[in-house]
Each structure stands twice: as structure tokens, then as C-alpha cells.
Protein backbone atom coordinates (compact mmCIF):
# COMPACT_ATOMS: atom_id res chain seq x y z
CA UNK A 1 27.95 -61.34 22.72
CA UNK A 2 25.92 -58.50 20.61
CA UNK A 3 28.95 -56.75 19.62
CA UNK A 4 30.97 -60.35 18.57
CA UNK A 5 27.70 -60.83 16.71
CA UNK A 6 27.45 -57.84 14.24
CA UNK A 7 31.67 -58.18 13.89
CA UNK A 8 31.05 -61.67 12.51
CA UNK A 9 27.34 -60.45 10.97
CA UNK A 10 25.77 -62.87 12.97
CA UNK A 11 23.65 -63.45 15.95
CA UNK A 12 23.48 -62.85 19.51
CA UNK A 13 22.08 -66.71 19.95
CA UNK A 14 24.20 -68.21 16.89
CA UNK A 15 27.60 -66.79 19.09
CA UNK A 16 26.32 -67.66 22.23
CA UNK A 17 26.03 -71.07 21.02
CA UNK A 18 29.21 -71.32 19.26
CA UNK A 19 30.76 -70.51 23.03
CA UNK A 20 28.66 -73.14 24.70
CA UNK A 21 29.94 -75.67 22.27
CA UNK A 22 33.44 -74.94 22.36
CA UNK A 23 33.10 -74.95 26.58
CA UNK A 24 31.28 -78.46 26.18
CA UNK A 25 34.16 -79.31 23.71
CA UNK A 26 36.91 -78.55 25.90
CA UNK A 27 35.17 -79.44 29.20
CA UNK A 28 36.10 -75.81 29.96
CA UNK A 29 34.44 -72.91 31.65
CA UNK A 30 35.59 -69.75 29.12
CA UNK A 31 33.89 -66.60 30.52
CA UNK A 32 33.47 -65.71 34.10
CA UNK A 33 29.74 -64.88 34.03
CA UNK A 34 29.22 -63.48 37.52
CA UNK A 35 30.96 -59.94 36.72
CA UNK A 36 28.68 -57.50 34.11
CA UNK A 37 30.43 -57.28 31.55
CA UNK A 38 32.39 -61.38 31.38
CA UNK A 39 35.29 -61.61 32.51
CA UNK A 40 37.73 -64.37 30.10
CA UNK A 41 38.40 -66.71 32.47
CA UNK A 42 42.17 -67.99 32.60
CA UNK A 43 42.09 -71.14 30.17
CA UNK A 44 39.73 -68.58 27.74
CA UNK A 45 43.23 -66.34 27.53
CA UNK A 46 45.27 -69.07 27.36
CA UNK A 47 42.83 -70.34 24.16
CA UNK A 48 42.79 -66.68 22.64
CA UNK A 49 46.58 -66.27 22.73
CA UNK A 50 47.07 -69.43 21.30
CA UNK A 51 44.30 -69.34 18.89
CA UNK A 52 46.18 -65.64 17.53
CA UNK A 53 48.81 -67.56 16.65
CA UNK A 54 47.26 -70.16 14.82
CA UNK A 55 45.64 -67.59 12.99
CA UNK A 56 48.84 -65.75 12.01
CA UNK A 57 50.69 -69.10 11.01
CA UNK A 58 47.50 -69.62 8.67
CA UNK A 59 48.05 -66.26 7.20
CA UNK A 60 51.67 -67.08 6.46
CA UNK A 61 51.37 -70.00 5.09
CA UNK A 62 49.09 -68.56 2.36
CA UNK A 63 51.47 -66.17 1.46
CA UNK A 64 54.44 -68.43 1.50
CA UNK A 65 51.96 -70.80 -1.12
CA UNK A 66 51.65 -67.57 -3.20
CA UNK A 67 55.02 -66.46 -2.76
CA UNK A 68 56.61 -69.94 -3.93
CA UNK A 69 53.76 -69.83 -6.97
CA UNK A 70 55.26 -66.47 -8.45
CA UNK A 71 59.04 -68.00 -8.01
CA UNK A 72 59.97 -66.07 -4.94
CA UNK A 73 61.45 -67.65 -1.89
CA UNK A 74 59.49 -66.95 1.34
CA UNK A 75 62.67 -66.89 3.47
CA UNK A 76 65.64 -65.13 1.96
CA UNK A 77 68.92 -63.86 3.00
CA UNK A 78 70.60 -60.97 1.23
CA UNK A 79 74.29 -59.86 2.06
CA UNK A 80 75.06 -56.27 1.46
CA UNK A 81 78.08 -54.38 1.21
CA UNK A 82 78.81 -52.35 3.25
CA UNK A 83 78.90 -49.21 1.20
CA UNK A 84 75.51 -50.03 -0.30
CA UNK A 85 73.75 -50.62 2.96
CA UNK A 86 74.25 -47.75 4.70
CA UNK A 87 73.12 -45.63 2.18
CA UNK A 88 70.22 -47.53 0.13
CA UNK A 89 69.64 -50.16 2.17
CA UNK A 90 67.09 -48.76 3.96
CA UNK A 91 65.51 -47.82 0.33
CA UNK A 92 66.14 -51.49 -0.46
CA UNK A 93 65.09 -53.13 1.79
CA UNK A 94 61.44 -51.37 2.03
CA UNK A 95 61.49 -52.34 -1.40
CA UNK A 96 61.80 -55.85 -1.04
CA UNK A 97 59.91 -56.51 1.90
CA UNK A 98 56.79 -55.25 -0.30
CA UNK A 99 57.51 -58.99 -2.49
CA UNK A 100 58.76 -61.19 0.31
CA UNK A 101 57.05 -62.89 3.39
CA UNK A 102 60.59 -63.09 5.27
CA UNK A 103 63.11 -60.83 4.86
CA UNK A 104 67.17 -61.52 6.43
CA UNK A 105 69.77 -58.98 5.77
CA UNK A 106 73.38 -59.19 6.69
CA UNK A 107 76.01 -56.62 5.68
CA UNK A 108 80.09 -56.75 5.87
CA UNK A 109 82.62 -56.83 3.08
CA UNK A 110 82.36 -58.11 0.10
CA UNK A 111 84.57 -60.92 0.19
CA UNK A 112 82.36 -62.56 3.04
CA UNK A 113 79.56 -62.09 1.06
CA UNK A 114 80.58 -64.06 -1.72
CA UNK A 115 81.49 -67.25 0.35
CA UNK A 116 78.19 -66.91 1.97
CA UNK A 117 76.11 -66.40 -1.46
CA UNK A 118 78.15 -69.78 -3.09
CA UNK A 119 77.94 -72.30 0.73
CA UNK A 120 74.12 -71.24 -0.02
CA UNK A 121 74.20 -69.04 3.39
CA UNK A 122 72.53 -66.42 1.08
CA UNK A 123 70.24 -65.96 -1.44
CA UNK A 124 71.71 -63.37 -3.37
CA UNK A 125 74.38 -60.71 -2.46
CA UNK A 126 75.12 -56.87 -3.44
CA UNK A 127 78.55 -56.69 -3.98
CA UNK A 128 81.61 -54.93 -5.29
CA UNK A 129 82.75 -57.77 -6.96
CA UNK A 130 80.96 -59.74 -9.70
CA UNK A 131 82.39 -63.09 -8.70
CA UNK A 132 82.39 -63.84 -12.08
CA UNK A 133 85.51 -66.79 -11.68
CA UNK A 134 82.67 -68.83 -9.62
CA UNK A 135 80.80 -71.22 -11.56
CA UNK A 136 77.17 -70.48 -12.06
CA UNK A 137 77.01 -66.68 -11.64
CA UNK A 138 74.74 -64.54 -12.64
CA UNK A 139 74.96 -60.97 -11.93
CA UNK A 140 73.79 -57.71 -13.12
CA UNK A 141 75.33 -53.99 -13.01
CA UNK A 142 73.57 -52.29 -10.17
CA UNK A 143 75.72 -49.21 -10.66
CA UNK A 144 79.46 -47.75 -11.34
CA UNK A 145 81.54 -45.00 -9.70
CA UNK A 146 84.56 -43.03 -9.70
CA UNK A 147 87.06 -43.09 -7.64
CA UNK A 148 87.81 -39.39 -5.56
CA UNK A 149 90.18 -38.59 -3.06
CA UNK A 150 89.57 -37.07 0.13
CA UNK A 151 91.79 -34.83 2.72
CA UNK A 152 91.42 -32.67 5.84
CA UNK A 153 92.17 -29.62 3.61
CA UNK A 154 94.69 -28.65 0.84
CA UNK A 155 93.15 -30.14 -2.22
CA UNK A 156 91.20 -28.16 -5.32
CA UNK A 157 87.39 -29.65 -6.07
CA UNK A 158 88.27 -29.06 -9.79
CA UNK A 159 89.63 -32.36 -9.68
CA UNK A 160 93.83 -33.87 -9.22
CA UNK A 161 95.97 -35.10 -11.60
CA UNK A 162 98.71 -37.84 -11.38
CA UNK A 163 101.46 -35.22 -10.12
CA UNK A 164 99.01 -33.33 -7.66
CA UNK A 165 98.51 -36.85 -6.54
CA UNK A 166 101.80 -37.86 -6.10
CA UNK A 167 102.49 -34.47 -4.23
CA UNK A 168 99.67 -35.28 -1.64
CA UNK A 169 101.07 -38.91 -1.11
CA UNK A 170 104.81 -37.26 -0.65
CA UNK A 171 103.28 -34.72 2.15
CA UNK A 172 100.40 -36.51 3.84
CA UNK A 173 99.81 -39.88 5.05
CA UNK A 174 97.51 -42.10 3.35
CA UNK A 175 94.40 -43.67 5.26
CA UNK A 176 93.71 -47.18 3.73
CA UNK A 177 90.52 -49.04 3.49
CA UNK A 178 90.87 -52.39 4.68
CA UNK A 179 93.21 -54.72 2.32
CA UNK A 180 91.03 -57.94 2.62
CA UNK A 181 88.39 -55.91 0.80
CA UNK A 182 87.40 -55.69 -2.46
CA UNK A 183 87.28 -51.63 -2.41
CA UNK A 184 91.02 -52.08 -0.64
CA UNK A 185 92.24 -53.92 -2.84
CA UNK A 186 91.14 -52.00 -6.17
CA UNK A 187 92.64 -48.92 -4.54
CA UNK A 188 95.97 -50.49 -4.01
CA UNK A 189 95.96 -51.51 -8.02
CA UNK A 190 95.04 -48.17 -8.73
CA UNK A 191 98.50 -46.69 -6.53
CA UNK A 192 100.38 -48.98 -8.30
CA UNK A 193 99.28 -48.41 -11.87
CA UNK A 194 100.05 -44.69 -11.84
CA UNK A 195 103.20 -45.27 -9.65
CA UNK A 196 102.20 -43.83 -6.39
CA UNK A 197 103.81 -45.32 -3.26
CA UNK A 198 101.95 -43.79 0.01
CA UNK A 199 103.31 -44.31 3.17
CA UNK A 200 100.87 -45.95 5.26
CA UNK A 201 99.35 -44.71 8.71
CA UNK A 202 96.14 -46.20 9.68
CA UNK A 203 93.79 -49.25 7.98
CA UNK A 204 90.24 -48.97 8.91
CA UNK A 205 87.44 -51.54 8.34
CA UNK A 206 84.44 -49.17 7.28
CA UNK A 207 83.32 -46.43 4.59
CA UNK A 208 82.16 -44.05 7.80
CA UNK A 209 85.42 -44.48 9.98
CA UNK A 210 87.78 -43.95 6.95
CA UNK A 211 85.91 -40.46 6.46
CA UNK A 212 85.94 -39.70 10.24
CA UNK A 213 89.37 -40.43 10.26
CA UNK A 214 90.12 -38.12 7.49
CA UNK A 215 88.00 -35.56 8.81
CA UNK A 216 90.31 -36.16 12.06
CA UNK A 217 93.42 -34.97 10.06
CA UNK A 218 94.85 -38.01 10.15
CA UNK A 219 95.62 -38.21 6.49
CA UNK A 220 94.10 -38.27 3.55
CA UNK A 221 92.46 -41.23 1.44
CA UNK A 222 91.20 -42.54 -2.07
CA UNK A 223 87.56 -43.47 -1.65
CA UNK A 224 83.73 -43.33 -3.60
CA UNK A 225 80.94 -41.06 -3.65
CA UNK A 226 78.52 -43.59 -1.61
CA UNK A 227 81.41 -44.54 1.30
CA UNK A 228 81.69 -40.53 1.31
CA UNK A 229 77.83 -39.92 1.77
CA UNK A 230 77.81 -43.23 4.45
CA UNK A 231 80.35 -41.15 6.53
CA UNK A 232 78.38 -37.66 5.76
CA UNK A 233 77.81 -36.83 9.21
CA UNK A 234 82.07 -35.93 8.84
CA UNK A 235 81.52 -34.34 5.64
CA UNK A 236 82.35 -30.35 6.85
CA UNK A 237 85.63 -31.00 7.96
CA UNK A 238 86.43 -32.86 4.63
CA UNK A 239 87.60 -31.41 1.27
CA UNK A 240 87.25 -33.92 -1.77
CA UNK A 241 88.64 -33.68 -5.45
CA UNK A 242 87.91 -35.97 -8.36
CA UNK A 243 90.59 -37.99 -10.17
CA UNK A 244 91.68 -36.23 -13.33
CA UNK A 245 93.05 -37.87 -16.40
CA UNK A 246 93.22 -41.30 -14.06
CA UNK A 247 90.46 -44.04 -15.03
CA UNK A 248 89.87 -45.69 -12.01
CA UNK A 249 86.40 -46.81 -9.93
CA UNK A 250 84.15 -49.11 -8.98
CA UNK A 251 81.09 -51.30 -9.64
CA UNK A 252 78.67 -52.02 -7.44
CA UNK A 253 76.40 -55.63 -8.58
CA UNK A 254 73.55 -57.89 -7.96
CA UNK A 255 74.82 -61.36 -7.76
CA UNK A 256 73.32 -64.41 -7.76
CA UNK A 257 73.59 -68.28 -8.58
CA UNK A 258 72.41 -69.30 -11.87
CA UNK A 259 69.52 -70.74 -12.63
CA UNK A 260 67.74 -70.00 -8.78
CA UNK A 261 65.21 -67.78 -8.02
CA UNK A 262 65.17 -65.68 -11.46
CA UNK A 263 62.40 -63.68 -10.36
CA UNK A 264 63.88 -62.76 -6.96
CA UNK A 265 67.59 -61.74 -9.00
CA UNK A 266 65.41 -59.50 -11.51
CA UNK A 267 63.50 -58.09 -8.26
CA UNK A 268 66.44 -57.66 -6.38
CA UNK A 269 67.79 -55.83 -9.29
CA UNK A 270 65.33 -53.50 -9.35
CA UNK A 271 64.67 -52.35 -5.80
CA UNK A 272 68.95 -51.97 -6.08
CA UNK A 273 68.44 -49.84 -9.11
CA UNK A 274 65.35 -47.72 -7.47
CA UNK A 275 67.32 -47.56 -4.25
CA UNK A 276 70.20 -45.68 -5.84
CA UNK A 277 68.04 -43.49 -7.72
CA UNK A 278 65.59 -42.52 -4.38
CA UNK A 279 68.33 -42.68 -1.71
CA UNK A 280 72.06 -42.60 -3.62
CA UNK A 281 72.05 -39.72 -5.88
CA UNK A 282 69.95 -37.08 -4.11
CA UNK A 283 71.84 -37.93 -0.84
CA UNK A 284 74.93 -36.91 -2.79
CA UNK A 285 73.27 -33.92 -4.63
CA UNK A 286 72.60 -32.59 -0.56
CA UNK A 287 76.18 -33.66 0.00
CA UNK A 288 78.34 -33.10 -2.23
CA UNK A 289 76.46 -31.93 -5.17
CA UNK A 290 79.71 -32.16 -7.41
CA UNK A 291 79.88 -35.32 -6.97
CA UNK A 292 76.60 -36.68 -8.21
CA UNK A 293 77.60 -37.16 -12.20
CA UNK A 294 80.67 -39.87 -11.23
CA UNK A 295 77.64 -42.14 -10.30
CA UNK A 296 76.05 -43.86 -13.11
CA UNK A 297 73.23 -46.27 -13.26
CA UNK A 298 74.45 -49.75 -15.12
């Protein structure tokens, strides 16, 4: 009873009271007084466990008022790519939980994530693609990069041009990201607009199995700098080359539906942007340091 009263800056009699009340109230005995120091009876456990939860639902719900005040959602769900998650979404994600009371993330391929974002499954989504064919998008330019190709061995870092290209797709067999993707897909456009036709081996779902796969000696493959850092544990038994004299990559974006939760977009913007710059870049500068300049912020 002396040490509950100086915790609450009270007194010995004013707690002692305060227990005799709440025993009277609930026509409960609360502390065990035969044993030096009390014992909490039963019901007295059952009352503090419950009591702790009362308390944190009270603390929640002032946060949720606060959150809501400021234009943030307490509960939100946020679909990431895959690409994105596995190497800032750790970055992101501490980011964001410093701004939200409830935090839900789900990753998988883009496509996916942009049925969820518009059947209001998510929040907001960070994507590949910038949906921008959907009515009421908004999105924003999280980052871009180029395109590089990867192979067990037998390609030059200084970079390959359309024939070396071709030459690789002639000798080796091609490892393909999933075609339901977004990523997928853009690399089959790409094979087709400088007239490549790769004989296909294998069609893999993630960033990290296409590079283990490569590393393997499967075949080779046409992938980014992030899906080549997600699968970095592979790295040493990789060789990559940037495209020369092709134009071809990606953009990574924050996506949203117009006109809800502007703050959270502009947040969720900016953790993505921070992310990239913490977590993206000097992953790939301990990487693949050559690398690092065919990422660019926006």
C-alpha cells in the first residue's frame, strides 16, 4: 500500500481506502491479507488483467481521435511489391508505423495489388505500375531503374549491346520472371522491341528465386538493381552487365485513390522515398557498387 501510494503521489490511507471501496463495490475480497506481503486473490487478477486492457483500449482510442484529426487512417493496409519489400520495406515500414496506430502490410505482384487498392482491400499500394487507366488515381514517382541483365558467367560489366544481347539469347537459355507480372511483362516488350527471341527454360514467381536460379547456371535473365540486391545472398556466383544503347526500365510508384487520405499518400510517399535512399542505394553500393547510378529518385 506505501509503495502504490508514492507511485500515484498519494497516501497510504487514501489507497487503502480506494481498495476497500472497490471490495465493497464488487462484493469482492481483492487481497489475501493473511500472507506478509498480500497475496491478489483470484477475482483481484482476474480485475487487473481485465482492467490492463481497458486501459490499453483507452490509450488507443486517443490516438485513433488524433490520428483521424491530422487526416490519417488508424487502420491501414498497404500492398507492396514484391521487389520493394524485400529491400525497403523494412525501412518503410518503421517509417510509417512512427504516424499510424495500426499498421497491415501485404506484399505479392503488382497486378494483385492494384485490384486490392481499387475493391478498397487497401489503402494505398507500392507498385510497378501506375494504374493510371483506373479512374481516380493518384500516384507519385517513388523511383526509376534500368533494366540489367544477369548470367552465371560470360558477360562484360562494361555494359551489352543489342548484338552481345542477341548472342547471349542464341547460346544460353533465358530465365523469365513471371508473365502475369508487371516486371514480366515489361521485359517481354523490351525482347520484342529490339528483336530478341529467347528460348525459354524456366518462369519463376520472385526477384530472389530468379537470381538463385541464375546463380544455379540455369540461364541467364533480364532483371533490376533492387530484384538483384533482394536475391543478394546469390550475388557471388552472378555476373551482371548493364544495357547499352537499349532504353529500357522500370518505375517503381506510390498509388493511391483520389481524393482519400491525402496526408497518408504524401506520407507514404515519403517514408518510400527515405526508404530507398537509407536501405536501396547503399545496399546496392555494398552489392554491386556499379550498379547504384541506374537508380534514380523520381
Amino acid at each position: 500500500m506505501s509503495a502504490a501510494a508514492r507511485r500515484l503521489g498519494s497516501t497510504q490511507s487514501a489507497v487503502s481506502q480506494g481498495i476497500r471501496q472497490l471490495e465493497e463495490y464488487l462484493g469482492l475480497v481483492l487481497f489475501d491479507r493473511t500472507h506478509r506481503p498480500m497475496h491478489l486473490t483470484p477475482a483481484a487478477l482476474a480485475l487487473l488483467n481485465r482492467g490492463r486492457l481497458l486501459l490499453a483500449d483507452s490509450d488507443q482510442i486517443r490516438s485513433e481521435v488524433l490520428a483521424a484529426s491530422r487526416d490519417i487512417a488508424p487502420e491501414v493496409t498497404i500492398g507492396l511489391v514484391d521487389s520493394f519489400a524485400g529491400t525497403c520495406g523494412a525501412a518503410f515500414t518503421e517509417s510509417m508505423l512512427k504516424r499510424l496506430v495500426r499498421l497491415a502490410v501485404r506484399t505479392g505482384l503488382t497486378p494483385f495489388h492494384g485490384e486490392k487498392l481499387f475493391t478498397r482491400e487497401f489503402d494505398l499500394v507500392v507498385a510497378s505500375d501506375a494504374f493510371e487507366g483506373m479512374e481516380r488515381q493518384q500516384h507519385h514517382r517513388v523511383y526509376t531503374e534500368r533494366f540489367l541483365v544477369i548470367a552465371p558467367s560470360g558477360i562484360q560489366g562494361d555494359g551489352m549491346n543489342r548484338a552481345a544481347l542477341q548472342a547471349l539469347a542464341r547460346s544460353t537459355p533465358m530465365i523469365r520472371f513471371n508473365s502475369k507480372s508487371h516486371l514480366g511483362a515489361q521485359i517481354e516488350t523490351l525482347l520484342r522491341r529490339v528483336g530478341i527471341q529467347a528460348a525459354s527454360r524456366l518462369e519463376v514467381d520472385t526477384a530472389d528465386m530468379l537470381v538463385a536460379m541464375v546463380a544455379a547456371g540455369l540461364g541467364w535473365a533480364i532483371t533490376t538493381p533492387s530484384c538483384l540486391l533482394q536475391g543478394g545472398s546469390h550475388s557471388a556466383r552472378i555476373e551482371y552487365a548493364r544495357l547499352v544503347d537499349i532504353d529500357a526500365g522500370r518505375s517503381i510508384f506510390v498509388v493511391g485513390r483520389a481524393g482519400e487520405h491525402e496526408l497518408l499518400f504524401d506520407t507514404a510517399f515519403q517514408c518510400a522515398q527515405d526508404a530507398v535512399r537509407s536501405a536501396l542505394i547503399p545496399g546496392l553500393q555494398a552489392l554491386c557498387p556499379d550498379a547504384v547510378d541506374l537508380v534514380s529518385l523520381g
